[in-house]
Protein backbone atom coordinates (compact mmCIF):
# COMPACT_ATOMS: atom_id res chain seq x y z
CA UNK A 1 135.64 115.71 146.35
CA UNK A 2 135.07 116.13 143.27
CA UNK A 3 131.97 113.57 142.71
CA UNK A 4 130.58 115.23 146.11
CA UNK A 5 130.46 118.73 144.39
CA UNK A 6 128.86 117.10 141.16
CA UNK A 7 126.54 115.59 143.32
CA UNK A 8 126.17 118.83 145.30
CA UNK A 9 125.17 120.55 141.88
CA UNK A 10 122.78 117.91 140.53
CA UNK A 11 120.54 118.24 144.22
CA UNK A 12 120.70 121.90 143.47
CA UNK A 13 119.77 121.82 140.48
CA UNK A 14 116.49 119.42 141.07
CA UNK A 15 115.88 121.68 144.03
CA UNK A 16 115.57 124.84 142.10
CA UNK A 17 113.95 122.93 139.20
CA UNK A 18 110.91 121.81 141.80
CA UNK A 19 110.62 125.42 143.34
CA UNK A 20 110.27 126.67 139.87
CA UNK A 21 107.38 124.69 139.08
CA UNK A 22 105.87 124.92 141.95
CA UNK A 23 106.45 128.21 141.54
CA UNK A 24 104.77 128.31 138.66
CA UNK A 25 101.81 125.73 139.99
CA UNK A 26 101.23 129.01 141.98
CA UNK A 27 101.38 131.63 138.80
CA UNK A 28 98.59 129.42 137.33
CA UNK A 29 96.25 129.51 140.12
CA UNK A 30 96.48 133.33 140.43
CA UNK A 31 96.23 133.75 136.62
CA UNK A 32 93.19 131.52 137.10
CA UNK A 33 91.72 133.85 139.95
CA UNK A 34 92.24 136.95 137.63
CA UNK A 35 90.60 135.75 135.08
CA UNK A 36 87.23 134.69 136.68
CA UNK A 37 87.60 138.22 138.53
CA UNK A 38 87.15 139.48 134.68
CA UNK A 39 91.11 141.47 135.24
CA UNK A 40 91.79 140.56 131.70
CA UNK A 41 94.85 142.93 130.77
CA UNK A 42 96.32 141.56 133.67
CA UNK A 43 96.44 137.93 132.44
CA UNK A 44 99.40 138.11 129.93
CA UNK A 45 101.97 139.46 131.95
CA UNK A 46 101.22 137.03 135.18
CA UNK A 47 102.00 134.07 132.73
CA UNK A 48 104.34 135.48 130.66
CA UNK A 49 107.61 134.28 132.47
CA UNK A 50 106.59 130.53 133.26
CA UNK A 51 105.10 130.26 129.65
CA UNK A 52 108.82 130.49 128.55
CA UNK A 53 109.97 128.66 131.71
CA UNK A 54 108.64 126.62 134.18
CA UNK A 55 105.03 125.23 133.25
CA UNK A 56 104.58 121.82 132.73
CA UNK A 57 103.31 121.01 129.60
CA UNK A 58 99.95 120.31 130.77
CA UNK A 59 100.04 123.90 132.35
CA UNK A 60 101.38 125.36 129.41
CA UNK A 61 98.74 123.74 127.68
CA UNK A 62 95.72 125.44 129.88
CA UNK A 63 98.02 128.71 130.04
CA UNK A 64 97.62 129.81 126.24
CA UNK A 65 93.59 128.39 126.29
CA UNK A 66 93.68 130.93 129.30
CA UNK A 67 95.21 133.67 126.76
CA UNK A 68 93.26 132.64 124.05
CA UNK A 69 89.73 133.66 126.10
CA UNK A 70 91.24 136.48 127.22
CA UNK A 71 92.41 138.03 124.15
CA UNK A 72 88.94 136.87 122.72
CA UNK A 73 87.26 138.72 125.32
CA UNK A 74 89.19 141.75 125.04
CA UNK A 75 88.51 141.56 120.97
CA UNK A 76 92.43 141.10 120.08
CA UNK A 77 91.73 138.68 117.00
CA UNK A 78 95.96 138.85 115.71
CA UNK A 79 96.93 137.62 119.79
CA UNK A 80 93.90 135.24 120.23
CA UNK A 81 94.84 133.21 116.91
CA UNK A 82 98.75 133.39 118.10
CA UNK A 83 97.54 131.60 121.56
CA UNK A 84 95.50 129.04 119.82
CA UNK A 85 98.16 128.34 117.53
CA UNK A 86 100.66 127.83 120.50
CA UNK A 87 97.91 125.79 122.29
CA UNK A 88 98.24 123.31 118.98
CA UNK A 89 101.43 123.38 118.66
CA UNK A 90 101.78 122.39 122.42
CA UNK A 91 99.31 119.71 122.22
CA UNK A 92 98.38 118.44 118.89
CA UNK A 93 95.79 116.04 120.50
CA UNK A 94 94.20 118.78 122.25
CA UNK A 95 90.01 118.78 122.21
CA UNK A 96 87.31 120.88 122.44
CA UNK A 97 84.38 120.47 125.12
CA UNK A 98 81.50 121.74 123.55
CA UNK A 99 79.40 121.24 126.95
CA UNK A 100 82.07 123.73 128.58
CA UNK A 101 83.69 125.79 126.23
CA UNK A 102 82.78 129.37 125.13
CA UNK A 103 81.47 129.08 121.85
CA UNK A 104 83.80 131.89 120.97
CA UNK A 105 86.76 129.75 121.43
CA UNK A 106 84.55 126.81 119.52
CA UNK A 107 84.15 128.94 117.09
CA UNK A 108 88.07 130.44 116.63
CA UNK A 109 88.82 126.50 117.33
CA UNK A 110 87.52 125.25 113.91
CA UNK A 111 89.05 127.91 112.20
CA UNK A 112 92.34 125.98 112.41
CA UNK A 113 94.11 122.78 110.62
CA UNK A 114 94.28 120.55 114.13
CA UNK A 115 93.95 117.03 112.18
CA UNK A 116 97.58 115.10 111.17
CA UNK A 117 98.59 116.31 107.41
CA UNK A 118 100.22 113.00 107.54
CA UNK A 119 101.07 109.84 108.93
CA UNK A 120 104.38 107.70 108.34
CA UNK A 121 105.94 104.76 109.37
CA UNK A 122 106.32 101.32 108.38
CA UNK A 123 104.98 97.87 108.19
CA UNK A 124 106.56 94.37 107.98
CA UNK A 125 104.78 90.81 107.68
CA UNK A 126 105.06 87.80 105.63
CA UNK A 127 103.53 86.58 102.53
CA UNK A 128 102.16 83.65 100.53
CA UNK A 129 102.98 83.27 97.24
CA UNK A 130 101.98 81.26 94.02
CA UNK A 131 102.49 81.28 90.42
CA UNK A 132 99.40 81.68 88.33
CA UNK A 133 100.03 79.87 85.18
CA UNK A 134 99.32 81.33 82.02
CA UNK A 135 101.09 78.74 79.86
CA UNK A 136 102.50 75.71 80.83
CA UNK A 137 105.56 74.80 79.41
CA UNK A 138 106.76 70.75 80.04
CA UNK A 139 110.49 69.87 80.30
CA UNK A 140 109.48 66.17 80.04
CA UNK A 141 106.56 63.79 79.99
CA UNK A 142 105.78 63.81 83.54
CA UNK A 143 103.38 65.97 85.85
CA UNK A 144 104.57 69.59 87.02
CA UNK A 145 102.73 71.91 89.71
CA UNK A 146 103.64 75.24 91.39
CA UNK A 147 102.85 75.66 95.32
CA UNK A 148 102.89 78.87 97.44
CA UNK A 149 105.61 79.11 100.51
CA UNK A 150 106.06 81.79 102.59
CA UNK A 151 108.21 84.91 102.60
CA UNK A 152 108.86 88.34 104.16
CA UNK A 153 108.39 91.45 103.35
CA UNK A 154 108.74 95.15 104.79
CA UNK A 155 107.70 98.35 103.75
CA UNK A 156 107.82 102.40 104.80
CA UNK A 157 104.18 103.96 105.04
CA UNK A 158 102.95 107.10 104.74
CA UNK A 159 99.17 108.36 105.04
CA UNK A 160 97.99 111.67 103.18
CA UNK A 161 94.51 112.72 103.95
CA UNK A 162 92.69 113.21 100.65
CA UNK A 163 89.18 114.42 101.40
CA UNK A 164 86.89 112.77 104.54
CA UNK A 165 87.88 109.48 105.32
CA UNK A 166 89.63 109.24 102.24
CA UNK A 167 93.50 109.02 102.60
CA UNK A 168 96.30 108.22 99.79
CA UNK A 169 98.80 105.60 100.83
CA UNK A 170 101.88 104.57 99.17
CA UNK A 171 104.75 102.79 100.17
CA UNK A 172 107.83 101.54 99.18
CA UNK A 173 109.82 98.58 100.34
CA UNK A 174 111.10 95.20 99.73
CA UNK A 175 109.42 91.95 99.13
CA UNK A 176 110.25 88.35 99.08
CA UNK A 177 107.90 85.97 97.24
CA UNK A 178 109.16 82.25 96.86
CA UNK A 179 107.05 79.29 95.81
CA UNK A 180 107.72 75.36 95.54
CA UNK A 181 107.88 73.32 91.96
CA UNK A 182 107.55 69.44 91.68
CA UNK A 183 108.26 67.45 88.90
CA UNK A 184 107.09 63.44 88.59
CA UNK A 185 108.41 61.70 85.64
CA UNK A 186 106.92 57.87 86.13
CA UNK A 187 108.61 55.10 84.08
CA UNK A 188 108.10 51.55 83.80
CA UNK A 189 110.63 50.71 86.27
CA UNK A 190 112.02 53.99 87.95
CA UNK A 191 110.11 57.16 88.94
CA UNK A 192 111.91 60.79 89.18
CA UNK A 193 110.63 63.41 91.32
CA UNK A 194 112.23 66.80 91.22
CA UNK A 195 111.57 69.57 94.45
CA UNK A 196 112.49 73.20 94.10
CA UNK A 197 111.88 76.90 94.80
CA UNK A 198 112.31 79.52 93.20
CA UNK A 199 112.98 82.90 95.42
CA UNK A 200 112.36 86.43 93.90
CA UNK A 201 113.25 90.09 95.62
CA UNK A 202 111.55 92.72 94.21
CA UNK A 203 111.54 96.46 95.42
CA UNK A 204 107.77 97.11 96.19
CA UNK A 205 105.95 100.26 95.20
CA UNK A 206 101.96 99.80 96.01
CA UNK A 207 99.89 102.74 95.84
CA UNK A 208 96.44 102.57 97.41
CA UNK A 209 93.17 104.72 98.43
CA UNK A 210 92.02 104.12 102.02
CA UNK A 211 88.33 104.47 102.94
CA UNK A 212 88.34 104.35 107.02
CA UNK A 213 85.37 103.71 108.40
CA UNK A 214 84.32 106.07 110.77
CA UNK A 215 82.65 106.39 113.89
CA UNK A 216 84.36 102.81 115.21
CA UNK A 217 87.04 103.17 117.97
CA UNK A 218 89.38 100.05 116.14
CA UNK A 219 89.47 102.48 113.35
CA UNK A 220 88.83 99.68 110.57
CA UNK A 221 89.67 100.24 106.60
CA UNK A 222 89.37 98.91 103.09
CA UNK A 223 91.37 99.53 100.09
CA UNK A 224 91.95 99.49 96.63
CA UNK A 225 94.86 100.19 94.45
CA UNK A 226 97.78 98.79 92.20
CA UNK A 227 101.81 97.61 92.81
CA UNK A 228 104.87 98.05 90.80
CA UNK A 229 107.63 96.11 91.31
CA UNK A 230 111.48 96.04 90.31
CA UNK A 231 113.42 92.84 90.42
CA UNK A 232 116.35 92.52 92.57
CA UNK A 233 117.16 88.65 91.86
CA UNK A 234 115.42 85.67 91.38
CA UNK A 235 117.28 81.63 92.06
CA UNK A 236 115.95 78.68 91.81
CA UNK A 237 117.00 75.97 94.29
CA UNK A 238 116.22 72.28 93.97
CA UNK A 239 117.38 68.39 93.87
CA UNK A 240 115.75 65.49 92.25
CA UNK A 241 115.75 61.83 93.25
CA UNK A 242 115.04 58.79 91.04
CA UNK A 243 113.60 55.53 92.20
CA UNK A 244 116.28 53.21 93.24
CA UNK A 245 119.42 55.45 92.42
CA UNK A 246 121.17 58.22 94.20
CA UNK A 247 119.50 61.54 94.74
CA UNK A 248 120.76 64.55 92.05
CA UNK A 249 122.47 66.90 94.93
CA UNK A 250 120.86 69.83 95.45
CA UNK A 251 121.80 72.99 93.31
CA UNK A 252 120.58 76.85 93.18
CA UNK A 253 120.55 78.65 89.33
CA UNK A 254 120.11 82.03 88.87
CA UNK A 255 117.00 83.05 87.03
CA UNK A 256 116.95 86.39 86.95
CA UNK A 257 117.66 86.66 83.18
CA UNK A 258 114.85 84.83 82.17
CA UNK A 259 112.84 87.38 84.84
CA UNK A 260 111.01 90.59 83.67
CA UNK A 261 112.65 93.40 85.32
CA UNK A 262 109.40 95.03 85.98
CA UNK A 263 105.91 93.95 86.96
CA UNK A 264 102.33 95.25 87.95
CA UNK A 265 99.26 94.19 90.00
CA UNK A 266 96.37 95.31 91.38
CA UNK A 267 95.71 95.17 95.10
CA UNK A 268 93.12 94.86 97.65
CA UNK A 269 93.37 95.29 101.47
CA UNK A 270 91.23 95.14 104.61
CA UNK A 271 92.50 96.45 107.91
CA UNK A 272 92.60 98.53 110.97
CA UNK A 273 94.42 101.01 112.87
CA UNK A 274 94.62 101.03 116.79
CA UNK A 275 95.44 104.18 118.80
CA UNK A 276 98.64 104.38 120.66
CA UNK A 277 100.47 106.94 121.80
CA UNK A 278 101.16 109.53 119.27
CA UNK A 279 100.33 107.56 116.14
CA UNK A 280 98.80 103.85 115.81
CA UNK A 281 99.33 100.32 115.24
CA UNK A 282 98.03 98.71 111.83
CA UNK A 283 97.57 95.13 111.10
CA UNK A 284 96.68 94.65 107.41
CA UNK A 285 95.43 91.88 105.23
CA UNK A 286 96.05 92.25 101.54
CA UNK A 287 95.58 90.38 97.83
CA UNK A 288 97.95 91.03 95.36
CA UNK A 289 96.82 89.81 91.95
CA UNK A 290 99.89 89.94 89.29
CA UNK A 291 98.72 91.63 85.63
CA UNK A 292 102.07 90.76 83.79
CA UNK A 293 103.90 87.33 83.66
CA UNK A 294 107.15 87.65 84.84
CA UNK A 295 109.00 85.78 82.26
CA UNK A 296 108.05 84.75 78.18
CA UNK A 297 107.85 82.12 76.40
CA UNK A 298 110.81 82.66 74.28
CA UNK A 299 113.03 82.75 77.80
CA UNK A 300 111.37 79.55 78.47
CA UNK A 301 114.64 76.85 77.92
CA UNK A 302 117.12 80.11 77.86
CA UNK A 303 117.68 78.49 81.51
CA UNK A 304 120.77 76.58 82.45
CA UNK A 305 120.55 73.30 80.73
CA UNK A 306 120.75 70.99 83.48
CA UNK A 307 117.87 72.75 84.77
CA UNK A 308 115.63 70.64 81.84
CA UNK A 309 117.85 67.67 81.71
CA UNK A 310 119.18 66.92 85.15
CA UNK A 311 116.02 68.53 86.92
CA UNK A 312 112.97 68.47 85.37
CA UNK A 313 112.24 71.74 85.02
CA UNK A 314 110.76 74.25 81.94
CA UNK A 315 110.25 78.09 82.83
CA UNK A 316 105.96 77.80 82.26
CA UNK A 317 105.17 81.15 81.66
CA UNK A 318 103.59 82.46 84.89
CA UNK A 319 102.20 85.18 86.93
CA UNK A 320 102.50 85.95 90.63
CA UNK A 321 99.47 86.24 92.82
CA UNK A 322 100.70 86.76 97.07
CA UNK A 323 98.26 87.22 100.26
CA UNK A 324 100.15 89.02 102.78
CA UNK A 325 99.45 89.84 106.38
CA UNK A 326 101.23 92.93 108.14
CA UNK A 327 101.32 94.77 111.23
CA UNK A 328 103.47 98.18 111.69
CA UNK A 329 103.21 101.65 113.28
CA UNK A 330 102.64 105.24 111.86
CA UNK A 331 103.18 107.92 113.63
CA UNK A 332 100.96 111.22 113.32
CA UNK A 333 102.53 114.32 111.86
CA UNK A 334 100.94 117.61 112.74
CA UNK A 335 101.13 121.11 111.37
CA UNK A 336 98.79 123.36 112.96
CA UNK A 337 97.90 126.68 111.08
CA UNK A 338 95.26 129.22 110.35
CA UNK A 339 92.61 127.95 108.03
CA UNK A 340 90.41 131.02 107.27
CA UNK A 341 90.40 135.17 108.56
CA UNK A 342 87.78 136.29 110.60
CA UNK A 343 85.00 138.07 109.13
């Protein structure tokens, strides 16, 4: 019984919900009627009750432009910015038809803020990394050389419109960067060879200026700006085999002591953004090129000393250059308001 009544309500319900809109389909068509019949002071009080109830947003949307021209028309400036601000604030994507429109409502139009004041949202995407070696520092006779590997990284976005198609964007988020070190030591009758990584987490502040390209519907963009970075922790993970003999088992250290806490670089980026529903995808290629090394000379053999004598390894002093590709998702934050009075 008691599922029949809740059933019971719930038709109700969508019945009275469907006569009210249609209902209101109705109100719209008459207020449309009135209005091309030029019986302006009647318009507000036809739509009054399904504004606040019972239009569809679409109908809601062509209600207030409907107010808006009237209240133009009948020279109420305070009421015809109130409508147009409604009109935003029901549809932020809302357009102008210049081939159509009264140039009165053009005109009031462009007297408001109807562009995002900001866009957030994040990105994630891997990167490769590589140390660029500033001064190489040998824990034995043999050959040593750095290689990138790949890591992730993620980040929250945010967009703020500077002036055209300038926009500020920083970001902050978290970024892996590893890389590979081998070490050959060649002897007369034996041969070592040492493999590592080392893996660093940093948390990732980059801070860039946009220029997007107008006029193209992929919405392409290039930009320019710099990264600092705090270190979370840094290990170094590796094994070493010698011709002939048993394999060294593999072994992680920490490095983060020998690690600068904090390090810069400059940035360049080229991508796009693609429109989709209230915001847009962005896939983003970018250069990071590291201005500090990340460790000193005098932190060089402060490692573990197996590292030097059981591995093969020195800390070279190094900085860290990444190319990273991304892909994420902003979504467009509006604030519609009154830009200028009337004259």
């Amino acid at each position: 019984m008691r599922k029949f009544l809740l059933l019971l309500s719930v038709c109700c319900l969508l019945a009275c919900t469907v006569r009210a809109q249609s209902t209101c389909t109705q109100t719209l068509r008459t207020a449309r009627a009135t209005y091309d019949q030029g019986r302006l002071h009647e318009l507000p009080s036809i739509l009054e009750g399904c504004i606040r109830n019972g239009f569809t947003e679409q109908e809601k949307v062509e209600a207030y432009k409907l107010l808006t021209l009237t209240y133009i028309y009948l020279e109420e400036p305070t009421k015809a910015d109130e409508a147009m601000l409604n009109l935003l604030r029901t549809d932020h994507y809302f357009e102008i038809n210049p081939s159509v429109d009264p140039a009165e409502f053009i005109a009031l139009y462009k007297t408001f803020r109807t562009k995002p004041v900001y866009k957030i949202g994040g990105k994630v995407g891997a990167n490769a990394s590589s140390p660029n070696v500033v001064e190489a520092v040998e824990a034995n006779s043999g050959t040593s050389k750095y290689g990138y590997k790949i890591g992730v990284q993620f980040h929250v976005d945010i967009e703020l419109p500077i002036k055209g198609n300038w926009v500020l964007n920083p970001e902050l988020g978290i970024a892996q960067r590893t890389f590979s070190y081998t070490n050959k030591v060649n002897f007369t009758d034996t041969a070592f060879t040492t493999k590592a990584s080392e893996k660093q987490t940093w948390v990732s502040l980059p801070i860039s200026i946009q220029y997007q390209i107008p006029n193209l519907k992929f919405h392409p963009f290039v930009a320019i700006g710099v990264e600092g970075d705090y270190l979370l922790n840094a290990a170094f993970t590796g094994s070493r085999t010698r011709k002939g003999y048993q394999f060294i088992e593999e072994k992680s250290f920490d490095l983060k002591p020998q690690r600068q806490k904090f390090n810069l670089g400059i940035l360049a980026s080229a991508g796009a953004h693609f429109k989709l529903g209230g915001g847009f995808l962005i896939a983003e290629v970018r250069y990071l090129y590291g201005l500090k090394a990340v460790n000193s000379k005098s932190s060089a053999f402060n490692t573990d000393s197996n590292l030097a004598f059981q591995y093969g390894y020195a800390d070279s002093i190094f900085k860290i250059n990444s190319l990273s590709v991304t892909a994420g998702y902003v979504y467009n934050i509006f604030n519609p308001k009154k830009l200028n009075k009337r004259k």
